[in-house]
C-alpha atoms as a PDB file:
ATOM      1  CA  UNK A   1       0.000   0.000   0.000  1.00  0.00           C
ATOM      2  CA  UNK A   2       2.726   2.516  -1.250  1.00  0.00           C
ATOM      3  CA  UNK A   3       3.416   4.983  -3.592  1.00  0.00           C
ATOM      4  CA  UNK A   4       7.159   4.404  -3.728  1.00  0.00           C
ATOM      5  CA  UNK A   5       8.499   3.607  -7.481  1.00  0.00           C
ATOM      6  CA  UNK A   6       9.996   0.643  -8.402  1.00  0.00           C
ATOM      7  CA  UNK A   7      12.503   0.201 -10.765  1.00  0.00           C
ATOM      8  CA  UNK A   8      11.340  -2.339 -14.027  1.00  0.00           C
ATOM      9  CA  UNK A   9      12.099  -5.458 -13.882  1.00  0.00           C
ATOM     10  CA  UNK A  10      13.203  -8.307 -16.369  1.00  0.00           C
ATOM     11  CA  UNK A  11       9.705  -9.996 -17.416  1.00  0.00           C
ATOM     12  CA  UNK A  12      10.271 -13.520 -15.848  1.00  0.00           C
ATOM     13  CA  UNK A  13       6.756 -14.460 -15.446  1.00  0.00           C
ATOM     14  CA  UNK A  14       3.481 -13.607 -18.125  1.00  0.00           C
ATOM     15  CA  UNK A  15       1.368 -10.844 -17.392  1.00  0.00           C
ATOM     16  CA  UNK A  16      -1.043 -13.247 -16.722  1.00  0.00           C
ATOM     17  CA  UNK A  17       0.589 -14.423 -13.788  1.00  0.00           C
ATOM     18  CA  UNK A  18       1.564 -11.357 -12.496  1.00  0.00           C
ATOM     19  CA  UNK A  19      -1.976 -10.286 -12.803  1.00  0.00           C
ATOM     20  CA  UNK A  20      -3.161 -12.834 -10.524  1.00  0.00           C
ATOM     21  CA  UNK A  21      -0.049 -12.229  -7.999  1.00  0.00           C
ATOM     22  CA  UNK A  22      -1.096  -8.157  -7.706  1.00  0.00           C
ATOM     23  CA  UNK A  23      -5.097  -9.613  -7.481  1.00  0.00           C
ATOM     24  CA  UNK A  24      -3.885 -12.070  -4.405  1.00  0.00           C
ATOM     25  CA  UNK A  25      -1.698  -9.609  -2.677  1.00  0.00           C
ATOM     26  CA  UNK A  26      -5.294  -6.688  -2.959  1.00  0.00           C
ATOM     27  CA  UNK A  27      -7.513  -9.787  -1.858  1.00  0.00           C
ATOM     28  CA  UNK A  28      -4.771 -10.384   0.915  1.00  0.00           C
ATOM     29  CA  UNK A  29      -5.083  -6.581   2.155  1.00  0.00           C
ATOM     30  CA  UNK A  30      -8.775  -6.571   1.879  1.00  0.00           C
ATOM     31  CA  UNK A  31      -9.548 -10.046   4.334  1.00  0.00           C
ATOM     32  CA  UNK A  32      -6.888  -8.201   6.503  1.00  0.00           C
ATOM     33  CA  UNK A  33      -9.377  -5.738   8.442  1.00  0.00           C
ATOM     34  CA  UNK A  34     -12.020  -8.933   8.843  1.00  0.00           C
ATOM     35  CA  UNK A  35      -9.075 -10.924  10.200  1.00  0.00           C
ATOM     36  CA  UNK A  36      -8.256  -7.680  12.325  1.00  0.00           C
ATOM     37  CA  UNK A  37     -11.829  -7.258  13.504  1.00  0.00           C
ATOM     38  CA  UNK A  38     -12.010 -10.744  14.810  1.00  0.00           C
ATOM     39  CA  UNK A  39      -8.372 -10.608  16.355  1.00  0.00           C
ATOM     40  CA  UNK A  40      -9.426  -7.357  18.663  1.00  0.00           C
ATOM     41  CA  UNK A  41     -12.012  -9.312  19.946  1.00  0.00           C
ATOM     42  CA  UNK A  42      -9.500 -11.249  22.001  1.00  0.00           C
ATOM     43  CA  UNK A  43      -6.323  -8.584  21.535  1.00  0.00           C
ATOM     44  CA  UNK A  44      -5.684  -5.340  22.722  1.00  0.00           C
ATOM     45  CA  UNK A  45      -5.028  -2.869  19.391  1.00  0.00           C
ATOM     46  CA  UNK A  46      -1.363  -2.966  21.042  1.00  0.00           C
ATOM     47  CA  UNK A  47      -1.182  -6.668  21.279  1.00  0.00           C
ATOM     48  CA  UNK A  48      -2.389  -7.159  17.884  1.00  0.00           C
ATOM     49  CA  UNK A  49      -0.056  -4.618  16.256  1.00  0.00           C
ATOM     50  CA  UNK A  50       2.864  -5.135  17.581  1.00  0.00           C
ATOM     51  CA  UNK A  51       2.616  -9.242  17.336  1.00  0.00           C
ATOM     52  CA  UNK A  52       1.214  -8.604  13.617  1.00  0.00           C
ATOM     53  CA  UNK A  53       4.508  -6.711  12.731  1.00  0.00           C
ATOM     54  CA  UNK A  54       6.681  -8.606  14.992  1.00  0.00           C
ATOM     55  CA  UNK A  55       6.586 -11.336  12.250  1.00  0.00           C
ATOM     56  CA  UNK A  56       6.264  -9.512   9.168  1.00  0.00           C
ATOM     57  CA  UNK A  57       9.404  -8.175  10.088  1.00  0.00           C
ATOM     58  CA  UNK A  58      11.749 -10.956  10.502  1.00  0.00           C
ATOM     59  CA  UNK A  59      10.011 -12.601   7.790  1.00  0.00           C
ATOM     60  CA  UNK A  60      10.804 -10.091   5.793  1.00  0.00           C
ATOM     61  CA  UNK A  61      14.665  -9.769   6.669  1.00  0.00           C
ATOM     62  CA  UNK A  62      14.753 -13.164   5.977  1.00  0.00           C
ATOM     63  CA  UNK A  63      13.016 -13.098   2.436  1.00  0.00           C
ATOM     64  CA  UNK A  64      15.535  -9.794   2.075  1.00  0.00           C
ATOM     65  CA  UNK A  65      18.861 -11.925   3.270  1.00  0.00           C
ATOM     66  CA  UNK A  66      18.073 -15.364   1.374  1.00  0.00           C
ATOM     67  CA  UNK A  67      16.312 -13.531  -2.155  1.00  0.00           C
ATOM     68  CA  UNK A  68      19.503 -10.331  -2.454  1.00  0.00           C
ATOM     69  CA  UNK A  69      21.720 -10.064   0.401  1.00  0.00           C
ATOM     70  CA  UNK A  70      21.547  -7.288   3.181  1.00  0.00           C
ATOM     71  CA  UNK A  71      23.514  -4.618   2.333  1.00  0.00           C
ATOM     72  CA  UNK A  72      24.339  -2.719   5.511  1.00  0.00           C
ATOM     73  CA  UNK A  73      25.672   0.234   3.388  1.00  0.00           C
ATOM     74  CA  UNK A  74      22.048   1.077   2.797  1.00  0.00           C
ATOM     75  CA  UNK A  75      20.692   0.975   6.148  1.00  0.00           C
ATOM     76  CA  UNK A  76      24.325   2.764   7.151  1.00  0.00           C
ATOM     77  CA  UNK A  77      23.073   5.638   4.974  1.00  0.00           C
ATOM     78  CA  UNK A  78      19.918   5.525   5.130  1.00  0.00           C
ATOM     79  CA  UNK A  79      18.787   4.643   9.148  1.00  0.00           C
ATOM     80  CA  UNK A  80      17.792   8.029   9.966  1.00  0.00           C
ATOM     81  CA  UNK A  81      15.265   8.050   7.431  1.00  0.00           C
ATOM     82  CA  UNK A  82      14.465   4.437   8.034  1.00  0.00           C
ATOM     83  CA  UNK A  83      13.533   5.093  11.691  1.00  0.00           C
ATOM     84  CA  UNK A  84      11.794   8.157  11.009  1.00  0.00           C
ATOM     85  CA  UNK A  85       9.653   6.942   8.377  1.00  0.00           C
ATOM     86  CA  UNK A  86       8.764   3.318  10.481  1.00  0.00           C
ATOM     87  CA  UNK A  87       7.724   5.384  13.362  1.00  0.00           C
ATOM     88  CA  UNK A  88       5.327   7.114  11.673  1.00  0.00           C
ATOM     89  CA  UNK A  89       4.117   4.873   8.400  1.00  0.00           C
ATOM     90  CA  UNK A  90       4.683   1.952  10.172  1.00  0.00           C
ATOM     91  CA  UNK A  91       3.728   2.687  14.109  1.00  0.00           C
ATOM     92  CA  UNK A  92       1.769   5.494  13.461  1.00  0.00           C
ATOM     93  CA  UNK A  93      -0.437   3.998  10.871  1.00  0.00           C
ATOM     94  CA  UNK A  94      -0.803   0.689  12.574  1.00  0.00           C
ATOM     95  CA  UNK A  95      -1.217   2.266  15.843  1.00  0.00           C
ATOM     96  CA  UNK A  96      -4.365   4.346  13.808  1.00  0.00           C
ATOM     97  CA  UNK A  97      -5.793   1.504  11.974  1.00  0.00           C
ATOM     98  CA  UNK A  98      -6.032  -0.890  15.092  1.00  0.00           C
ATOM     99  CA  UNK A  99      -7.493   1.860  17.714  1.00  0.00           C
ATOM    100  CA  UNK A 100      -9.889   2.710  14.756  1.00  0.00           C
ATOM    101  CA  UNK A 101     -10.739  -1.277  14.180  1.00  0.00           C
ATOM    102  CA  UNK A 102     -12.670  -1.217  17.739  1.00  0.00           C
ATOM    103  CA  UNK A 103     -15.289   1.256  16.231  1.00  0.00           C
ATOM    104  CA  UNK A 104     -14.838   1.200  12.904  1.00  0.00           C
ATOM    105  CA  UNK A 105     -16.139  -1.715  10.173  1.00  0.00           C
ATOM    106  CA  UNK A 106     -13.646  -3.531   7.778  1.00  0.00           C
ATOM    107  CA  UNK A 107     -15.895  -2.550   5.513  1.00  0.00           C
ATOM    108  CA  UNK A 108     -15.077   1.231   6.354  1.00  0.00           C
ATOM    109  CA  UNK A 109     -11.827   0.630   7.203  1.00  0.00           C
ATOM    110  CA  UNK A 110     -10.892  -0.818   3.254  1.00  0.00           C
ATOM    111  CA  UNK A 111     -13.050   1.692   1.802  1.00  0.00           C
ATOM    112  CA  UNK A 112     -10.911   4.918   3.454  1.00  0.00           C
ATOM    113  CA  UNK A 113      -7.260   2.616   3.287  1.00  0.00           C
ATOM    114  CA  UNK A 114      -8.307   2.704  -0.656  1.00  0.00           C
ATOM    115  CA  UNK A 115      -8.279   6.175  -0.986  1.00  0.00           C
ATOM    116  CA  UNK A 116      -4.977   6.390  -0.054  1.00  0.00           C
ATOM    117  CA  UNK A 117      -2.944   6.693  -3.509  1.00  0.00           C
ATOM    118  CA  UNK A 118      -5.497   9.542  -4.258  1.00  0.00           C
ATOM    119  CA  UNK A 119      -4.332  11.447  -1.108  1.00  0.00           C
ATOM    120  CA  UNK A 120      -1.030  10.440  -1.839  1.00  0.00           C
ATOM    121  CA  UNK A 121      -0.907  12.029  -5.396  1.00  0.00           C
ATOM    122  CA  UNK A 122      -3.013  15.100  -3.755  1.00  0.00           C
ATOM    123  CA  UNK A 123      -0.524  16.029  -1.338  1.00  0.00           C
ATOM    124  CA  UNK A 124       2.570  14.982  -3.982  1.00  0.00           C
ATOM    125  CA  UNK A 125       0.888  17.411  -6.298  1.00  0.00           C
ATOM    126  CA  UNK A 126       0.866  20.029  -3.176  1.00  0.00           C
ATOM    127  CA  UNK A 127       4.176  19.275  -2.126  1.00  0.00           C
ATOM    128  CA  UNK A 128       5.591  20.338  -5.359  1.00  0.00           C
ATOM    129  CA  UNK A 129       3.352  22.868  -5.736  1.00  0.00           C
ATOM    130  CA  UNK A 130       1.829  21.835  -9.163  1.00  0.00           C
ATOM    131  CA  UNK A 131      -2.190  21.684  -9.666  1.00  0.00           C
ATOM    132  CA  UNK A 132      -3.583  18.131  -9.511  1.00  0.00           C
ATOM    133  CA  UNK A 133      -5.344  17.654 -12.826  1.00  0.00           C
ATOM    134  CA  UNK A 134      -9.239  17.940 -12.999  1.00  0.00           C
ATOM    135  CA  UNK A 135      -9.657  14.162 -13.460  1.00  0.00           C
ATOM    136  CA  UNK A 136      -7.832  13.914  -9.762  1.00  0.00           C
ATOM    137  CA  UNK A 137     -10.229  16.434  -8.016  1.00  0.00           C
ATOM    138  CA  UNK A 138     -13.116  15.463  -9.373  1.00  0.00           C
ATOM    139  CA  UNK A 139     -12.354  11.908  -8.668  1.00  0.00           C
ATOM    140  CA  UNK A 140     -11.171  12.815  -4.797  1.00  0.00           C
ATOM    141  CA  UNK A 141     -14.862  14.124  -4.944  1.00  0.00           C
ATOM    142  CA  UNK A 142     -16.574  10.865  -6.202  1.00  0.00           C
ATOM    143  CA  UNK A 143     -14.577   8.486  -3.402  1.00  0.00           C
ATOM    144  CA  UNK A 144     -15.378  10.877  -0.773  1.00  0.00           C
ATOM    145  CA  UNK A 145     -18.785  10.986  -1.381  1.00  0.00           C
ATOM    146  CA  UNK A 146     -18.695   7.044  -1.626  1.00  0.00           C
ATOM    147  CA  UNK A 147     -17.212   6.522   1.865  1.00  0.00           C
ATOM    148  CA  UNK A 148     -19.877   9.105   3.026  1.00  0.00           C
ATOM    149  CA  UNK A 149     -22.691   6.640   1.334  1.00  0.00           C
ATOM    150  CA  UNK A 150     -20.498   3.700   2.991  1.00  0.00           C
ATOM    151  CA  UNK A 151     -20.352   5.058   6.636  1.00  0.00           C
ATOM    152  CA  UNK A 152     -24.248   6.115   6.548  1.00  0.00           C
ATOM    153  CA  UNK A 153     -23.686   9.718   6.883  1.00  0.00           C
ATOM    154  CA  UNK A 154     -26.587  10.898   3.772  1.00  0.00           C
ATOM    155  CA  UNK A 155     -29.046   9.122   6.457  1.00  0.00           C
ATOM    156  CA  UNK A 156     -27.853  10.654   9.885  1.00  0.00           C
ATOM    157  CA  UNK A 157     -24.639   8.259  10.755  1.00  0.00           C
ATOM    158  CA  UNK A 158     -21.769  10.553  11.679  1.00  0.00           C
ATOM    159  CA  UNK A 159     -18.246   9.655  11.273  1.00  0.00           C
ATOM    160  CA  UNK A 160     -17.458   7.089  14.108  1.00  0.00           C
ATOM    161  CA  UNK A 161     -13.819   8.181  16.060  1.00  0.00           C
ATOM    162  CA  UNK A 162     -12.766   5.082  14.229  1.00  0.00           C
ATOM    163  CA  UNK A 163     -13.460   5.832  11.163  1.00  0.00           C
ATOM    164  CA  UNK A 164     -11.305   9.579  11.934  1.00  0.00           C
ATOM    165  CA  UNK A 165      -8.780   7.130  13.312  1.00  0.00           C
ATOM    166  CA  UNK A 166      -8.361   5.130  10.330  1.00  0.00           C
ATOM    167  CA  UNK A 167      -8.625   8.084   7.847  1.00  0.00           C
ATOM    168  CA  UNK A 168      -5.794   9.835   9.354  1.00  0.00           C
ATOM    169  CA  UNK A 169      -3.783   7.213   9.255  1.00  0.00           C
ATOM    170  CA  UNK A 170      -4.220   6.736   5.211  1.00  0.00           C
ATOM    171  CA  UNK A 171      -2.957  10.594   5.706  1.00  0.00           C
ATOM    172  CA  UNK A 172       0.020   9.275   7.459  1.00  0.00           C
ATOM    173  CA  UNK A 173       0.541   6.635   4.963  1.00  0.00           C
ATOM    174  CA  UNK A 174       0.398   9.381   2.033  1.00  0.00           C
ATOM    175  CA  UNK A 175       3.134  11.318   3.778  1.00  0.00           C
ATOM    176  CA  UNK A 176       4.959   7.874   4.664  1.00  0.00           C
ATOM    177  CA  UNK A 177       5.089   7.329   0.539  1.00  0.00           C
ATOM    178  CA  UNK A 178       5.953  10.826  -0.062  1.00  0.00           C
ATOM    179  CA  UNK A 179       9.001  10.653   2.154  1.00  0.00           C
ATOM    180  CA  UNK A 180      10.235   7.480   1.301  1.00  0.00           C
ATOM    181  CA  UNK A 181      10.639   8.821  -2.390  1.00  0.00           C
ATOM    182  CA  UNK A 182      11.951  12.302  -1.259  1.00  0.00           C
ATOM    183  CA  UNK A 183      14.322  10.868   1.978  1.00  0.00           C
ATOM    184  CA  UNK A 184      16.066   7.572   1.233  1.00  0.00           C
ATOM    185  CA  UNK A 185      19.040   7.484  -0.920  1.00  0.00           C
ATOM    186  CA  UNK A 186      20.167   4.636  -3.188  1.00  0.00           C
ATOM    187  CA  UNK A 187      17.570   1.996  -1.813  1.00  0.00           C
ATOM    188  CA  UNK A 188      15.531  -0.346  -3.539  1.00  0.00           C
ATOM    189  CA  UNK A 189      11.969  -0.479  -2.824  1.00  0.00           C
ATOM    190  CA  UNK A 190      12.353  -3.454  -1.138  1.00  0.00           C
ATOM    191  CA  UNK A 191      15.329  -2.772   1.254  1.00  0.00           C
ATOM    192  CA  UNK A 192      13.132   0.677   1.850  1.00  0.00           C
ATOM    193  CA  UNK A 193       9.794  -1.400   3.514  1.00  0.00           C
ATOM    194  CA  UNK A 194      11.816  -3.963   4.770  1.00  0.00           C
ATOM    195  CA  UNK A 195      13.770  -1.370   7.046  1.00  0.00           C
ATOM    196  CA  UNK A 196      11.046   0.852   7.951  1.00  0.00           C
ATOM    197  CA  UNK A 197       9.151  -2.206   8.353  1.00  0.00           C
ATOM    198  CA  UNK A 198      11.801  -3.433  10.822  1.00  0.00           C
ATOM    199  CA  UNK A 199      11.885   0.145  12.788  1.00  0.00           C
ATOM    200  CA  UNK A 200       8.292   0.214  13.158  1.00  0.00           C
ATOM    201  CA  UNK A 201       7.691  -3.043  14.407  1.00  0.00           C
ATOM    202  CA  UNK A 202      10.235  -1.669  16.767  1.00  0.00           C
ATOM    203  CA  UNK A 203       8.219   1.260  18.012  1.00  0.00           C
ATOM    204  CA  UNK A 204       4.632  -1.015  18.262  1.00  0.00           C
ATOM    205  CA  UNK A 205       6.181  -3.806  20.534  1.00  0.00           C
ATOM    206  CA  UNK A 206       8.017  -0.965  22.755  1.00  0.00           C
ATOM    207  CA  UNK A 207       4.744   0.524  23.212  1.00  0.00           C
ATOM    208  CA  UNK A 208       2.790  -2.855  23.687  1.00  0.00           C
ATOM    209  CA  UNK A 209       5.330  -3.715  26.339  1.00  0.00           C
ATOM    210  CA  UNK A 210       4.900  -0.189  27.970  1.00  0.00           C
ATOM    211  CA  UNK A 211       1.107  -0.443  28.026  1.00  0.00           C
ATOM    212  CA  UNK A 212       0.581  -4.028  28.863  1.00  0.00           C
ATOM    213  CA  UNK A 213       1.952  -7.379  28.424  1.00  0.00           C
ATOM    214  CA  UNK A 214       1.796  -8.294  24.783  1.00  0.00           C
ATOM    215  CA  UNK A 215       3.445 -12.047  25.433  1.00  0.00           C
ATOM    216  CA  UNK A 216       0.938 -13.371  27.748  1.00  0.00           C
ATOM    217  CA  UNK A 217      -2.007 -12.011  26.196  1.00  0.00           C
ATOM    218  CA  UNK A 218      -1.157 -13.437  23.059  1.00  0.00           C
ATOM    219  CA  UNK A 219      -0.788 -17.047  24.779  1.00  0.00           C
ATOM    220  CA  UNK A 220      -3.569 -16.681  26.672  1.00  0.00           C
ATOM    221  CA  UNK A 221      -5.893 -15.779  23.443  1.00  0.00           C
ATOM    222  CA  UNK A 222      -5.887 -19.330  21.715  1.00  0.00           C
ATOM    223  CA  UNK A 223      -4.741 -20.624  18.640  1.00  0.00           C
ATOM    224  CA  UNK A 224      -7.611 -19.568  16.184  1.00  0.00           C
ATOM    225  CA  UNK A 225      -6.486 -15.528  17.407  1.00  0.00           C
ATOM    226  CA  UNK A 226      -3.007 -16.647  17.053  1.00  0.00           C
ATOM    227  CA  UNK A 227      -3.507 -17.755  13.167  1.00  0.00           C
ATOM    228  CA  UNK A 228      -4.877 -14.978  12.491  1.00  0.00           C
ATOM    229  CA  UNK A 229      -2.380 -12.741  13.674  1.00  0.00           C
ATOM    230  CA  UNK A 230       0.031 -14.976  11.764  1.00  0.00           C
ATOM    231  CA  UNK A 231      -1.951 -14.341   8.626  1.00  0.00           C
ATOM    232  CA  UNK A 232      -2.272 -10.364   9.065  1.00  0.00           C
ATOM    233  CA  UNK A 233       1.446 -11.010   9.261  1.00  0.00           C
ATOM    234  CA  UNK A 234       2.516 -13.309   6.580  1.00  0.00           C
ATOM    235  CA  UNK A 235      -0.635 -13.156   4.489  1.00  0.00           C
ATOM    236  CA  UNK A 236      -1.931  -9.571   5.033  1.00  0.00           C
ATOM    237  CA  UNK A 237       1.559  -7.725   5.284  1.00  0.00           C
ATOM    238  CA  UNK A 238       4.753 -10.029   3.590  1.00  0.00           C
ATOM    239  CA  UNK A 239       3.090 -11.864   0.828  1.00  0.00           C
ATOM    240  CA  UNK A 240       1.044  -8.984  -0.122  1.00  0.00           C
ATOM    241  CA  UNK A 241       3.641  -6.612  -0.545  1.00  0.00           C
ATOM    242  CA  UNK A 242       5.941  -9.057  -2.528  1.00  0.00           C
ATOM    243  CA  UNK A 243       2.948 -10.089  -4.801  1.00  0.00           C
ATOM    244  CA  UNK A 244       1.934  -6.270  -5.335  1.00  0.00           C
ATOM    245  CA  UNK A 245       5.861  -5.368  -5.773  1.00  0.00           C
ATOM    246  CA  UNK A 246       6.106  -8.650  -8.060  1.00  0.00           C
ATOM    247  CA  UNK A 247       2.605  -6.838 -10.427  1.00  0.00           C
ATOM    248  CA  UNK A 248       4.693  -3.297 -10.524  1.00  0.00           C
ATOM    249  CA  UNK A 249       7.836  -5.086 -11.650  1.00  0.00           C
ATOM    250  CA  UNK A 250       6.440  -6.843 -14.541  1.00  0.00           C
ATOM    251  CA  UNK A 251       3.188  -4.835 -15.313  1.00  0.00           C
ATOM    252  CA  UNK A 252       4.177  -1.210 -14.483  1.00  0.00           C
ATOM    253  CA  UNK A 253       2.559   1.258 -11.823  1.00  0.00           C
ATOM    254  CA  UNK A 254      -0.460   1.974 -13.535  1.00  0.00           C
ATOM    255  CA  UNK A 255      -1.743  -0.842 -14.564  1.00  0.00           C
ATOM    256  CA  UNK A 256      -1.426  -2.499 -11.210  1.00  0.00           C
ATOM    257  CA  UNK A 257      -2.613   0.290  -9.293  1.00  0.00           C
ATOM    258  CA  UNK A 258      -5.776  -0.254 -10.549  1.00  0.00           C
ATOM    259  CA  UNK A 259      -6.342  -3.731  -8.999  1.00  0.00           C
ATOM    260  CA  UNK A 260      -5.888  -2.158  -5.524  1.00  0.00           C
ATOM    261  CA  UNK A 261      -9.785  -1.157  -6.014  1.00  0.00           C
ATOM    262  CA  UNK A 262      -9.998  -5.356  -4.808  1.00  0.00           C
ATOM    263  CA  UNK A 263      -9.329  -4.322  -1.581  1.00  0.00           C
ATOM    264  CA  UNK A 264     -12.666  -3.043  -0.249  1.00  0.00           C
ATOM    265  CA  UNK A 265     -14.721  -5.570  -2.685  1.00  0.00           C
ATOM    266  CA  UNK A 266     -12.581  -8.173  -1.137  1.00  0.00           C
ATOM    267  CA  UNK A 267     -13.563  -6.919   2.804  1.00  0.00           C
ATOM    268  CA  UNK A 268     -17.094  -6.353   1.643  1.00  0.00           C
ATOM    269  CA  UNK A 269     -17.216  -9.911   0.351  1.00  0.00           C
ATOM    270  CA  UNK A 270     -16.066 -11.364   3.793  1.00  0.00           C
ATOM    271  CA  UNK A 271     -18.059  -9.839   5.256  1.00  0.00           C
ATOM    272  CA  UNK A 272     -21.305 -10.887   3.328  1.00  0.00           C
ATOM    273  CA  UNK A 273     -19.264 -14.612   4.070  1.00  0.00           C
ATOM    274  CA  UNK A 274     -19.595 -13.947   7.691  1.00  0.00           C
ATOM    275  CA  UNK A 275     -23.333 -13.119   7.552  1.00  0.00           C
ATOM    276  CA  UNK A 276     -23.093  -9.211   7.871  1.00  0.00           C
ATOM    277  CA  UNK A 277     -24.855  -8.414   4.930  1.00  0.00           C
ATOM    278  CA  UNK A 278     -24.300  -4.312   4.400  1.00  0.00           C
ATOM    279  CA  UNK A 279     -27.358  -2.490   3.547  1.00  0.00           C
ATOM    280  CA  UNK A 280     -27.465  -1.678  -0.164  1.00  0.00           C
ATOM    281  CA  UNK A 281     -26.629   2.421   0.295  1.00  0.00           C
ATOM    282  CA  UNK A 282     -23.024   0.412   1.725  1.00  0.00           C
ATOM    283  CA  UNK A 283     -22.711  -1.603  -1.313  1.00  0.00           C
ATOM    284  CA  UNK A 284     -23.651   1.208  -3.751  1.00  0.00           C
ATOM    285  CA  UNK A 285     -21.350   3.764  -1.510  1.00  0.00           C
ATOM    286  CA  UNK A 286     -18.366   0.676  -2.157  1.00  0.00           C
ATOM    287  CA  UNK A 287     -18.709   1.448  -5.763  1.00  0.00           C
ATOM    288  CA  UNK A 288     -19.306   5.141  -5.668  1.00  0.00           C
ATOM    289  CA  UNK A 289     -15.637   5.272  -4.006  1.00  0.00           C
ATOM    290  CA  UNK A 290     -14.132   3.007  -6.788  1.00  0.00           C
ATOM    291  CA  UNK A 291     -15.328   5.151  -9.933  1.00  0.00           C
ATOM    292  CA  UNK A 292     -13.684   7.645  -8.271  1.00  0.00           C
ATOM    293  CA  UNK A 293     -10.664   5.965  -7.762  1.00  0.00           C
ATOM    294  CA  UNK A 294     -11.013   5.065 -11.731  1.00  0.00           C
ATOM    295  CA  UNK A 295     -11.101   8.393 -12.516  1.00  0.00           C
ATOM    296  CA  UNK A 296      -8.676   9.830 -10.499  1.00  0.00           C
ATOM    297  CA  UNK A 297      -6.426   7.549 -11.934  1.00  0.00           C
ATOM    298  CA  UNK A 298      -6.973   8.483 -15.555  1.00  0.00           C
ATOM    299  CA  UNK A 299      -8.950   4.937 -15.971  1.00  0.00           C
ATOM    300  CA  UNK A 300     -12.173   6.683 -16.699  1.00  0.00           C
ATOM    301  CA  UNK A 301     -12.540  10.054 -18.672  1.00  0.00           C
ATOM    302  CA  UNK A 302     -15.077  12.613 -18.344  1.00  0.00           C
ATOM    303  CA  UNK A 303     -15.748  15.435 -21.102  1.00  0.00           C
ATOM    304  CA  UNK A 304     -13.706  18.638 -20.785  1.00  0.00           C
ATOM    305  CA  UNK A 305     -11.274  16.847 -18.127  1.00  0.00           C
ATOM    306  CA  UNK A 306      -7.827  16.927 -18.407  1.00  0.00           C
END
């Protein structure tokens, strides 16, 4: 769930395949917030964070050291950054997006997490000080009003403090993707989430230690709480990033970003699985939100836009 650039790649697999590898790795992120809804049941947001990320992060040094090699010149160079940009894309968000999980719906949650690249090319364009095209706005318009439709808020429903929770988060994301592309020097993509990945797993277990006791509480909650908090970590978080990164290689930005619109279908789906069938303003608002995303990203034209 970036914005950072990756270089291209040789084309060692079909597009095909890489198709289906980017499709996964959205499906992956959008069963993540169902997985996290049930796992706060029996977790603290702490607990569940920091346990989450605990794993995804020495899996991921792992995957780093056995696929390329750990270069410690880059993380030499490059820590400052690393640790500033884990605290608060890593810690910050996850810190958001699990407080905001107790009120909020996955659902929700998805819907606002896929609005992210649109912030994050908003506040790029800002940033260096250019006008977002008309396409962008008026797309930034259509999600909104779709995650309005989603939350309720055309018949009464306000805003839960979850759903604030979550969407400021996706802000901190935006800015986490922003400064990973303005900040780090000479790092691949991959060296760039595995170390902020590492630093903010860092931050979440100091604070889950601080605030409670993150070890027993995860013993204590049983084995189906512990899968699942091995599957936001290998299947929501490692995986999903290496299948998305795998789709960019091969297939280019653009035409993977579009798949991450799979992300709330996917949440809305589980939950229909699970019995929680959303009203039908939810489902329409679902699909509001991804024409705009469409159109934002230059999928979908409208007369007279540019």
């Amino acid at each position: 769930m970036s914005a950072i650039d990756f270089p291209p790649a040789k084309r060692s697999m079909s597009d095909g395949s890489a198709l289906s590898l980017s499709a996964l790795a959205a499906i992956f992120w959008g069963t993540n917030f169902e997985a996290t809804r049930v796992a706060l049941e029996y977790l603290s947001p702490w607990t569940a964070a920091a346990s989450r990320f605990a794993i995804a992060a020495v899996a991921i040094v792992i995957w780093l050291g056995v696929s390329r090699g750990i270069n410690f010149q880059v993380l030499k160079r490059n820590w400052p950054a690393f640790a500033v940009l884990g605290v608060a894309g890593v810690t910050g968000f996850n810190a958001a997006l699990f407080l905001g999980m107790q009120s909020s719906s996955p659902v929700t949650a998805a819907l606002i997490m896929g609005t992210t690249p649109l912030t994050t090319n908003l506040l790029d364009a800002l940033a260096q000080r250019r006008l977002p095209k008309g396409t962008a706005i008026v797309g930034m318009i259509v999600s909104l009003v779709g995650v309005a439709m989603t939350v309720g808020a055309f018949s009464g429903t306000r805003f839960s403090g979850g759903d604030i929770l979550i969407l400021i988060g996706s802000i901190g994301w935006s800015l986490y993707s922003i400064g990973c592309r303005s900040w780090v020097r000479e790092a691949s993509a991959v060296e760039t989430a595995t170390w902020t990945m590492v630093f903010g797993a860092f931050g979440l277990v100091a604070i889950s230690l601080f605030v409670g006791n993150p070890v027993r509480e995860l013993v204590q909650s049983g084995s189906v709480t512990q899968l699942l908090v091995l599957y936001m970590a290998l299947g929501g978080s490692v995986l999903a990033y290496l299948f998305w990164q795998v789709g960019i290689s091969v297939r280019g930005p653009a035409a993977t970003s579009v798949l991450f619109n799979l992300v709330p279908v996917a949440a809305l789906l589980v939950a229909i699985t699970f019995g929680r069938m959303p009203g039908w303003q939810q489902i329409l608002g679902v699909f509001v939100a991804i024409l705009g995303v469409l159109l934002a990203s230059g999928r979908l034209r409208l007369p007279g836009c540019n």
